[in-house]
Protein backbone atom coordinates (compact mmCIF):
# COMPACT_ATOMS: atom_id res chain seq x y z
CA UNK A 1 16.86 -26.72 -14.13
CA UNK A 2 14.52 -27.06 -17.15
CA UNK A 3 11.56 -25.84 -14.49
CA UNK A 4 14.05 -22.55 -14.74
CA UNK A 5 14.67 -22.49 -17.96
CA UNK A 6 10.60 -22.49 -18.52
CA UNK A 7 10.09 -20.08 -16.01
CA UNK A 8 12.58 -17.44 -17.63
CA UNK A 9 11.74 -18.75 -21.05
CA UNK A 10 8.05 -17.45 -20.64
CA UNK A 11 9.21 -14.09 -19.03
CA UNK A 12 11.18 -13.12 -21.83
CA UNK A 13 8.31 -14.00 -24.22
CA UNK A 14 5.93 -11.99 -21.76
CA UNK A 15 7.88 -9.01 -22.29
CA UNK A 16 7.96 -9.36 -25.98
CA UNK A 17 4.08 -9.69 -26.17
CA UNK A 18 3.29 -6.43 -23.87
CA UNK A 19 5.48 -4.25 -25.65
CA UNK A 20 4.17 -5.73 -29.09
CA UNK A 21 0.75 -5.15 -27.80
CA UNK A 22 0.88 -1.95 -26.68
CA UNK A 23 2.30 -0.14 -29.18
CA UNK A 24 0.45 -2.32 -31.92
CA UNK A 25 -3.03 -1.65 -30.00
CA UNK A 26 -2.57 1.98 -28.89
CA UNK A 27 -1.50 2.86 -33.08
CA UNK A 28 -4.48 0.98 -34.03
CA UNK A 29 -7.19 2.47 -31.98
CA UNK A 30 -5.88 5.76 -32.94
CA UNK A 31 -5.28 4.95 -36.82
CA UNK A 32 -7.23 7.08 -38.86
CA UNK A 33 -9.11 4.94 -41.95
CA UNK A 34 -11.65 4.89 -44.08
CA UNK A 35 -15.10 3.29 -42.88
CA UNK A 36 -16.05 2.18 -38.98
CA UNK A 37 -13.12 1.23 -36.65
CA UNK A 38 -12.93 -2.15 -35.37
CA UNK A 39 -14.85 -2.88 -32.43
CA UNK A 40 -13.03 -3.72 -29.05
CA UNK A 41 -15.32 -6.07 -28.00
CA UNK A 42 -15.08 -7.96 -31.12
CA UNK A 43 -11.42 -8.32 -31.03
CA UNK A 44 -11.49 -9.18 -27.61
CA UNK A 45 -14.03 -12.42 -28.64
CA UNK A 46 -12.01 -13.23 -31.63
CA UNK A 47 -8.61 -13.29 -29.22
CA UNK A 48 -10.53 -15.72 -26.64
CA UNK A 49 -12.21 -17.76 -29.49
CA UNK A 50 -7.89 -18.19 -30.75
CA UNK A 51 -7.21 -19.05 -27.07
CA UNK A 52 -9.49 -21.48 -27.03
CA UNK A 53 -8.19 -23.46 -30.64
CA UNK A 54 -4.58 -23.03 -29.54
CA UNK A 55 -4.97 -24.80 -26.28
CA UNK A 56 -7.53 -27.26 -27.72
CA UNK A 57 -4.75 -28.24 -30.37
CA UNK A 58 -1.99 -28.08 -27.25
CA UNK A 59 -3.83 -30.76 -25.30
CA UNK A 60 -4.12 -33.07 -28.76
CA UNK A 61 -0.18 -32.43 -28.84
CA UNK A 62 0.27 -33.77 -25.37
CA UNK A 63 -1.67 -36.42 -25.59
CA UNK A 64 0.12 -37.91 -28.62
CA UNK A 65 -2.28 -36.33 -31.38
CA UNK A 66 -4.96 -39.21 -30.56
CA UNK A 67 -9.21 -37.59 -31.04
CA UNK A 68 -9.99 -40.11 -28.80
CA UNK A 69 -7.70 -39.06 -25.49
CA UNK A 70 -8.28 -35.42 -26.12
CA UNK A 71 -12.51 -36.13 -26.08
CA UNK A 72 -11.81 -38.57 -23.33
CA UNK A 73 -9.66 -35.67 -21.11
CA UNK A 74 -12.39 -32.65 -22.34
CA UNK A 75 -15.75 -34.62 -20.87
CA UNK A 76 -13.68 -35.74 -17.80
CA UNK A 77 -12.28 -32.34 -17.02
CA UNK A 78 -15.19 -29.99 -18.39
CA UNK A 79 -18.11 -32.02 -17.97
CA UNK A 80 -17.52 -34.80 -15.26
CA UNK A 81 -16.00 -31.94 -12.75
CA UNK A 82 -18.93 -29.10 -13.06
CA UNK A 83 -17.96 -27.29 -9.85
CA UNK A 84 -13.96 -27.12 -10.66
CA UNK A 85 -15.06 -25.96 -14.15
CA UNK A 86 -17.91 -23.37 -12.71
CA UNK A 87 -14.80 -22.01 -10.49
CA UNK A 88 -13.06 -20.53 -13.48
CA UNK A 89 -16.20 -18.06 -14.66
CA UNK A 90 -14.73 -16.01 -11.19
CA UNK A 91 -11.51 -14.86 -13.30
CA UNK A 92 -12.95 -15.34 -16.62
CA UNK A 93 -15.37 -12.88 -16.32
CA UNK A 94 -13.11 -10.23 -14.81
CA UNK A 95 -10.85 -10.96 -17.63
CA UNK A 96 -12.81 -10.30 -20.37
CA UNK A 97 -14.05 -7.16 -18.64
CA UNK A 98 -10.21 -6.25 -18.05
CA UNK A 99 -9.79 -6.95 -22.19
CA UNK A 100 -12.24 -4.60 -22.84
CA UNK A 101 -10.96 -1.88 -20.48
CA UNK A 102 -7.91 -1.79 -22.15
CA UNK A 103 -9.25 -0.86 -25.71
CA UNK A 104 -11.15 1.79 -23.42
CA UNK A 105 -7.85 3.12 -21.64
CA UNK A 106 -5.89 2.82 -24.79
CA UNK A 107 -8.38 4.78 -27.05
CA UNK A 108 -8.58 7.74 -24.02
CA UNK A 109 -5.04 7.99 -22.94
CA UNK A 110 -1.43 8.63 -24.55
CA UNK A 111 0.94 5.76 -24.03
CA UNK A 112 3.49 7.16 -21.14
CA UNK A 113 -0.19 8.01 -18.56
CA UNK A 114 -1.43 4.63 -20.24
CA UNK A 115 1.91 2.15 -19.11
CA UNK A 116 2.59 4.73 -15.97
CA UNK A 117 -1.24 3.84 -14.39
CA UNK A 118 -1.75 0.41 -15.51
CA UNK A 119 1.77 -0.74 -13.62
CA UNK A 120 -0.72 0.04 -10.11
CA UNK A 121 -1.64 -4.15 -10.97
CA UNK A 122 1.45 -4.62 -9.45
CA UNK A 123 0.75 -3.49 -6.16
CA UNK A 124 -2.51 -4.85 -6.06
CA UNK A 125 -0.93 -8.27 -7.19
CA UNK A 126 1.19 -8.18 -4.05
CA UNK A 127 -1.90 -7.10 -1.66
CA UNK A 128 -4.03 -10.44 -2.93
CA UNK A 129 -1.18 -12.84 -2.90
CA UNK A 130 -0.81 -11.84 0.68
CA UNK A 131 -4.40 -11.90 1.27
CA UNK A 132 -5.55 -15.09 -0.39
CA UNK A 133 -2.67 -17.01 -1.45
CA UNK A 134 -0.86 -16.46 2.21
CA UNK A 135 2.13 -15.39 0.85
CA UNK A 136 4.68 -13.50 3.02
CA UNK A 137 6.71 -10.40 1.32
CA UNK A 138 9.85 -9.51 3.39
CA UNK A 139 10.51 -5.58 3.90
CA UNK A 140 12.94 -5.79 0.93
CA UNK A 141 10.17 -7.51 -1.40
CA UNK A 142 7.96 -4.34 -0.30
CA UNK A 143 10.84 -1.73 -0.50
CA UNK A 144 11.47 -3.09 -4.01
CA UNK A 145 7.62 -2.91 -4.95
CA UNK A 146 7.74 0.78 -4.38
CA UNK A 147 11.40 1.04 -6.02
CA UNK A 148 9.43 -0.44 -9.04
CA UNK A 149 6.71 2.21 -9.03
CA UNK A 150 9.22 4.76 -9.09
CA UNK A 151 11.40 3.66 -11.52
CA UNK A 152 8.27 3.67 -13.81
CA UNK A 153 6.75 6.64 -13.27
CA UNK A 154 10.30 8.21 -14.26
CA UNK A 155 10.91 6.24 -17.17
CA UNK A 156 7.09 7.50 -18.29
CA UNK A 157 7.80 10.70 -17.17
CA UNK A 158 6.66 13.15 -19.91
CA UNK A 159 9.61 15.37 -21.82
CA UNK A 160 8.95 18.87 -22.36
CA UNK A 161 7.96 19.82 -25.53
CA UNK A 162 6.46 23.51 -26.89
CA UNK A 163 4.20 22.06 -29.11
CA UNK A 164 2.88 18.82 -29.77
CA UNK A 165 -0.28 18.02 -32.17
CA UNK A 166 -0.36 14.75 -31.54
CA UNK A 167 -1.08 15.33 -27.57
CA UNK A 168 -3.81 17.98 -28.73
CA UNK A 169 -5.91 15.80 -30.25
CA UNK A 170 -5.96 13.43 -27.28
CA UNK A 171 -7.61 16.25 -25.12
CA UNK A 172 -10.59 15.65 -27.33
CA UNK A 173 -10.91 12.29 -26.48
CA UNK A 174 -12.07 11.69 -22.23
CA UNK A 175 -9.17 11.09 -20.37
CA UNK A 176 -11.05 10.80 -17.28
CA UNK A 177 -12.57 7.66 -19.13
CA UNK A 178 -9.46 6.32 -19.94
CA UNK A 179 -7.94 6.76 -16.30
CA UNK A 180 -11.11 4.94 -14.57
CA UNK A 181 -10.76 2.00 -17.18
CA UNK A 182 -7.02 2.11 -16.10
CA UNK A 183 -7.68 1.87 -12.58
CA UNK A 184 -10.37 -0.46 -12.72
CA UNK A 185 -8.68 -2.88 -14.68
CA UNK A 186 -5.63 -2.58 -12.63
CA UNK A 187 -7.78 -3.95 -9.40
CA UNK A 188 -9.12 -6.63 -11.43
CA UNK A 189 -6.16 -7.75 -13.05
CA UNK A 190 -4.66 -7.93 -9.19
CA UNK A 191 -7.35 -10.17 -8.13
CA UNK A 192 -8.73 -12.66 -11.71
CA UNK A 193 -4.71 -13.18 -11.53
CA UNK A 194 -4.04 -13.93 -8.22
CA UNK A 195 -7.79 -16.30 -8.36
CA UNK A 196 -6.07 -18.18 -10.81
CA UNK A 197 -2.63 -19.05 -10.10
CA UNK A 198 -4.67 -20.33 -6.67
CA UNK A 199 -6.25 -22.67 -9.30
CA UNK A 200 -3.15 -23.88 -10.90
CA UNK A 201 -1.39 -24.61 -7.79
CA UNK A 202 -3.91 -26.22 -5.54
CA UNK A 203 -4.87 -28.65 -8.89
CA UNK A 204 -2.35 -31.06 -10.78
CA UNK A 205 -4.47 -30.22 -13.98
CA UNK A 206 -2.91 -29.00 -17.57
CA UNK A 207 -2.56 -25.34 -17.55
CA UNK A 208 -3.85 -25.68 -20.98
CA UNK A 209 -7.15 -27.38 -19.64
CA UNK A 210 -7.98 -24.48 -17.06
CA UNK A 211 -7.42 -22.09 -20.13
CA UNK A 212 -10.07 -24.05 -22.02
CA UNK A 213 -12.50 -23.69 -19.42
CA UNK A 214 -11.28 -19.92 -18.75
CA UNK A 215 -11.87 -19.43 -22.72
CA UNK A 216 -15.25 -20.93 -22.56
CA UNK A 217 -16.42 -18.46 -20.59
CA UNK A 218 -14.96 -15.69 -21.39
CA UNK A 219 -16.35 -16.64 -24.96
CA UNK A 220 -20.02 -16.44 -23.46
CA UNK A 221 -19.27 -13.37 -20.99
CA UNK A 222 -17.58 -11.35 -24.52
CA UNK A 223 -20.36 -12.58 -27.12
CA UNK A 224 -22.81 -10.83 -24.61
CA UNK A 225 -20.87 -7.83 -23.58
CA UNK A 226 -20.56 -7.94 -27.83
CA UNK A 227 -24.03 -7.36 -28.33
CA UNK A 228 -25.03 -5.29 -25.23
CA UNK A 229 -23.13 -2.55 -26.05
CA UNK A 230 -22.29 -3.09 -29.82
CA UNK A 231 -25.41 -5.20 -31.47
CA UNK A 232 -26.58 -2.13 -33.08
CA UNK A 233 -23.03 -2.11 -34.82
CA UNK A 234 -22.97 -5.72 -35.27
CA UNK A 235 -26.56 -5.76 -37.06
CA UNK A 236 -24.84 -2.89 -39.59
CA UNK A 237 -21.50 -3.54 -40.85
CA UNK A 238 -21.35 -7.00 -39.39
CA UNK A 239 -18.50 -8.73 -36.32
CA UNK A 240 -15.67 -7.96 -38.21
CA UNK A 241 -16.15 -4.12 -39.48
CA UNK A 242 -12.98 -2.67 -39.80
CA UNK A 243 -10.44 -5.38 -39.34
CA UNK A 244 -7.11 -4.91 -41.29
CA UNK A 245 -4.12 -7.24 -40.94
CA UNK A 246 -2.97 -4.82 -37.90
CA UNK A 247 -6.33 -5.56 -36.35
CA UNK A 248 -5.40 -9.29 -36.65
CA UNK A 249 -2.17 -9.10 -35.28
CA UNK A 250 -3.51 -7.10 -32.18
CA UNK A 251 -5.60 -10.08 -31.79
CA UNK A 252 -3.26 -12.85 -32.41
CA UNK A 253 -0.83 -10.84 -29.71
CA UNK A 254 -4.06 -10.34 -27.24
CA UNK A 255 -4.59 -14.38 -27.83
CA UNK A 256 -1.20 -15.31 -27.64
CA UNK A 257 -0.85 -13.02 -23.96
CA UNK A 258 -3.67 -15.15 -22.11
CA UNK A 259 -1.48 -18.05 -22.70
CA UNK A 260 1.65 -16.89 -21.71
CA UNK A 261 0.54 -15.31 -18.53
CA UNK A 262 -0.95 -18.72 -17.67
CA UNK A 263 2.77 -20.10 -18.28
CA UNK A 264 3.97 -17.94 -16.01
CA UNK A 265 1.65 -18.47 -13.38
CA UNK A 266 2.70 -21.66 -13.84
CA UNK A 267 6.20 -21.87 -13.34
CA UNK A 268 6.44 -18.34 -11.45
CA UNK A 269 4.32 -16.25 -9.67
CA UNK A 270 2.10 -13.05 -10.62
CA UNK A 271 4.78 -10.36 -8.97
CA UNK A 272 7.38 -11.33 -11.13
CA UNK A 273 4.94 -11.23 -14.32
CA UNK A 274 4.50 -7.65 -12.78
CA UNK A 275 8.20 -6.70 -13.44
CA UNK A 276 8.32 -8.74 -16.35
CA UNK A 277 5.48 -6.20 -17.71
CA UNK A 278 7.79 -3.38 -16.46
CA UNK A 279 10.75 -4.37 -18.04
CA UNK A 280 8.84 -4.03 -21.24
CA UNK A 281 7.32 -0.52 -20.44
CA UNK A 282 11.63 0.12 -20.65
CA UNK A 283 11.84 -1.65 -24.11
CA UNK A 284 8.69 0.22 -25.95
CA UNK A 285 10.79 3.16 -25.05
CA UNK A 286 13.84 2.07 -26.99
CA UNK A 287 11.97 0.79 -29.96
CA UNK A 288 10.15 4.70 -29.68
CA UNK A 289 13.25 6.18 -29.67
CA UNK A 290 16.03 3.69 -31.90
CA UNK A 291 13.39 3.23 -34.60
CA UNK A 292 10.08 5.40 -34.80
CA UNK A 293 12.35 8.37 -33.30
CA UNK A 294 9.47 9.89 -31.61
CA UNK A 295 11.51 10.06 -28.24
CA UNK A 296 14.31 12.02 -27.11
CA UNK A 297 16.03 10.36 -23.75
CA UNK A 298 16.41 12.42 -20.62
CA UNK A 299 18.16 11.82 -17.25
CA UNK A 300 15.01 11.41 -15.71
CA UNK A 301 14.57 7.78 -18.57
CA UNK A 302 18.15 6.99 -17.19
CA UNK A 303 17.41 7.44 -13.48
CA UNK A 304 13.93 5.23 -13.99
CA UNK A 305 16.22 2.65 -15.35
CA UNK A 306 18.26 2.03 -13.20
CA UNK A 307 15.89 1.93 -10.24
CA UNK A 308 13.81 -0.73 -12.46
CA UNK A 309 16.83 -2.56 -12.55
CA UNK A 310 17.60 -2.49 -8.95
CA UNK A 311 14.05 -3.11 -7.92
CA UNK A 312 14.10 -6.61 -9.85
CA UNK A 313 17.24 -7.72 -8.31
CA UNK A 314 16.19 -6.56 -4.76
CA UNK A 315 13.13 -8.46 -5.46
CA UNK A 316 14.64 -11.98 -6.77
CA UNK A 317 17.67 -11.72 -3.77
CA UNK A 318 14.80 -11.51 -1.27
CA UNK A 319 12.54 -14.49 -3.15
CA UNK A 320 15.52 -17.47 -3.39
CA UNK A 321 16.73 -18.15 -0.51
CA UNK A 322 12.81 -18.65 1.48
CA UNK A 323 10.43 -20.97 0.05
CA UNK A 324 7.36 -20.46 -1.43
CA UNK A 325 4.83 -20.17 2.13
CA UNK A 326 1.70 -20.80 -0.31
CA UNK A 327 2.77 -24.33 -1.45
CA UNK A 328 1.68 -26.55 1.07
């Protein structure tokens, strides 16, 4: 029961971060200032560098706040077990490229191509927990994979409009940049996650020790993809040029994600993170419409919906009564 309670616990809170991120990200990579913008790939080392503290002060929690047990479990964990700690810069490294692809995507594309594209993770979720994790999908598990897709891409589906200044301007930017940093991250995200939750399950380890290690090196993999393609900007206006508080609370959301999809992992799986991201593509378009009033609903939103709806269920009915094949 409280295994449950975790696992739907962490899926609500996963669809409250994507949506906050999102739409908090997307407004401020297009929010016009004075001075340089922030830099992606500084945000992106700041969010793993707040990973790292909040699961460093996690593991002193569980261990009864002692210094000593939390030294004791990092140099038996980290340094005593080399290999299992050399297995996380696999995912680690994908991740942080993934991070930075979304800045990319989110700075090239609108929001509806943006949450439409990036929900392609899902399939390739499915195809590498069948391929290395052995799972087995029945045909209503696949049925309501493609229900899923659908439901999306209707509930994105653009609304008519004669004239829109806001979509304009995006043709300046390169949406065929945007769409290839989409689609790449989309086949990464498929296989760091699916790397990981093999991790998780074939170790007894604290979820919040793997994401020290993960944060570790995705520190070192973002400090150099920092100053490979930004240490001319770096040597200029300095690491944190541009940063506002909305730059901060992209972070602290960015931060706060890593963590909660590890949760998940944990207690679910990564399809059902999948939907759980769906769900929230659904929400962002309430809070669009109830409060920034930037969207009008259509049939086509209603339809989406609904088949959303219907693919979760069909997914969960097919998923409870078999047990998990991967768990030896």
């Amino acid at each position: 029961m409280a295994s449950a309670k975790l696992k739907y616990l962490s899926l609500g809170v996963l669809v409250f971060q994507t949506t906050s991120l999102v739409l908090t990200m997307r407004y401020s990579r297009t929010l016009q200032g004075d001075g340089p913008r922030y830099l992606a790939s500084s945000a992106v080392v700041v969010a793993e560098f707040l990973k790292i503290l909040t699961c460093v002060g996690l593991v002193f929690k569980d261990h009864s706040y002692s210094g000593r047990a939390l030294s004791s479990i990092l140099r038996q964990e980290i340094l005593h077990k080399p290999v299992e700690t050399l297995k996380l810069a696999i995912p680690s490294g994908i991740y942080t490229l993934q991070n930075n692809l979304l800045y990319v995507a989110l700075s090239n594309l609108d929001a509806a191509t943006y949450q439409v594209t990036y929900q392609l993770k899902i399939l390739t979720t499915a195809l590498f927990s069948v391929s290395m994790l052995g799972r087995r999908l029945g045909v209503y598990q696949w049925l309501s994979l493609l229900i899923l897709m659908a439901g999306v891409a209707l509930v994105q589906w653009p609304a008519d409009s004669p004239s829109d200044p806001q979509k304009e301007q995006l043709t300046a930017g390169s949406q065929f940049v945007g769409l290839v940093a989409v689609l790449v991250a989309c086949c990464s995200s498929g296989f760091a996650g699916v790397y990981f939750e093999k991790i998780l399950k074939e170790t007894k380890q604290s979820v919040w020790v793997r994401n020290i290690q993960l944060g570790m090196f995705g520190l070192v993999f973002g400090i150099f993809g920092m100053l490979v393609y930004d240490g001319d900007r770096v040597q200029e206006h300095g690491m944190f040029q541009g940063y506002n508080t909305l730059t901060w609370i992209v972070v602290a959301l960015q931060a706060l994600g890593g963590l909660v999809i590890a949760a998940v992992i944990k207690y679910a799986d990564n399809i059902l993170k999948g939907f759980a991201t769906s769900l929230s593509i659904i929400l962002s378009t309430l809070i669009s419409y109830f409060w920034l009033e930037d969207f009008e609903p259509t049939s086509v939103f209603f339809l989406g919906t609904v088949l959303v709806i219907v693919a979760t269920f069909l997914y969960g009915y097919e998923s409870k009564p078999a047990p998990n094949p991967s768990r030896a």
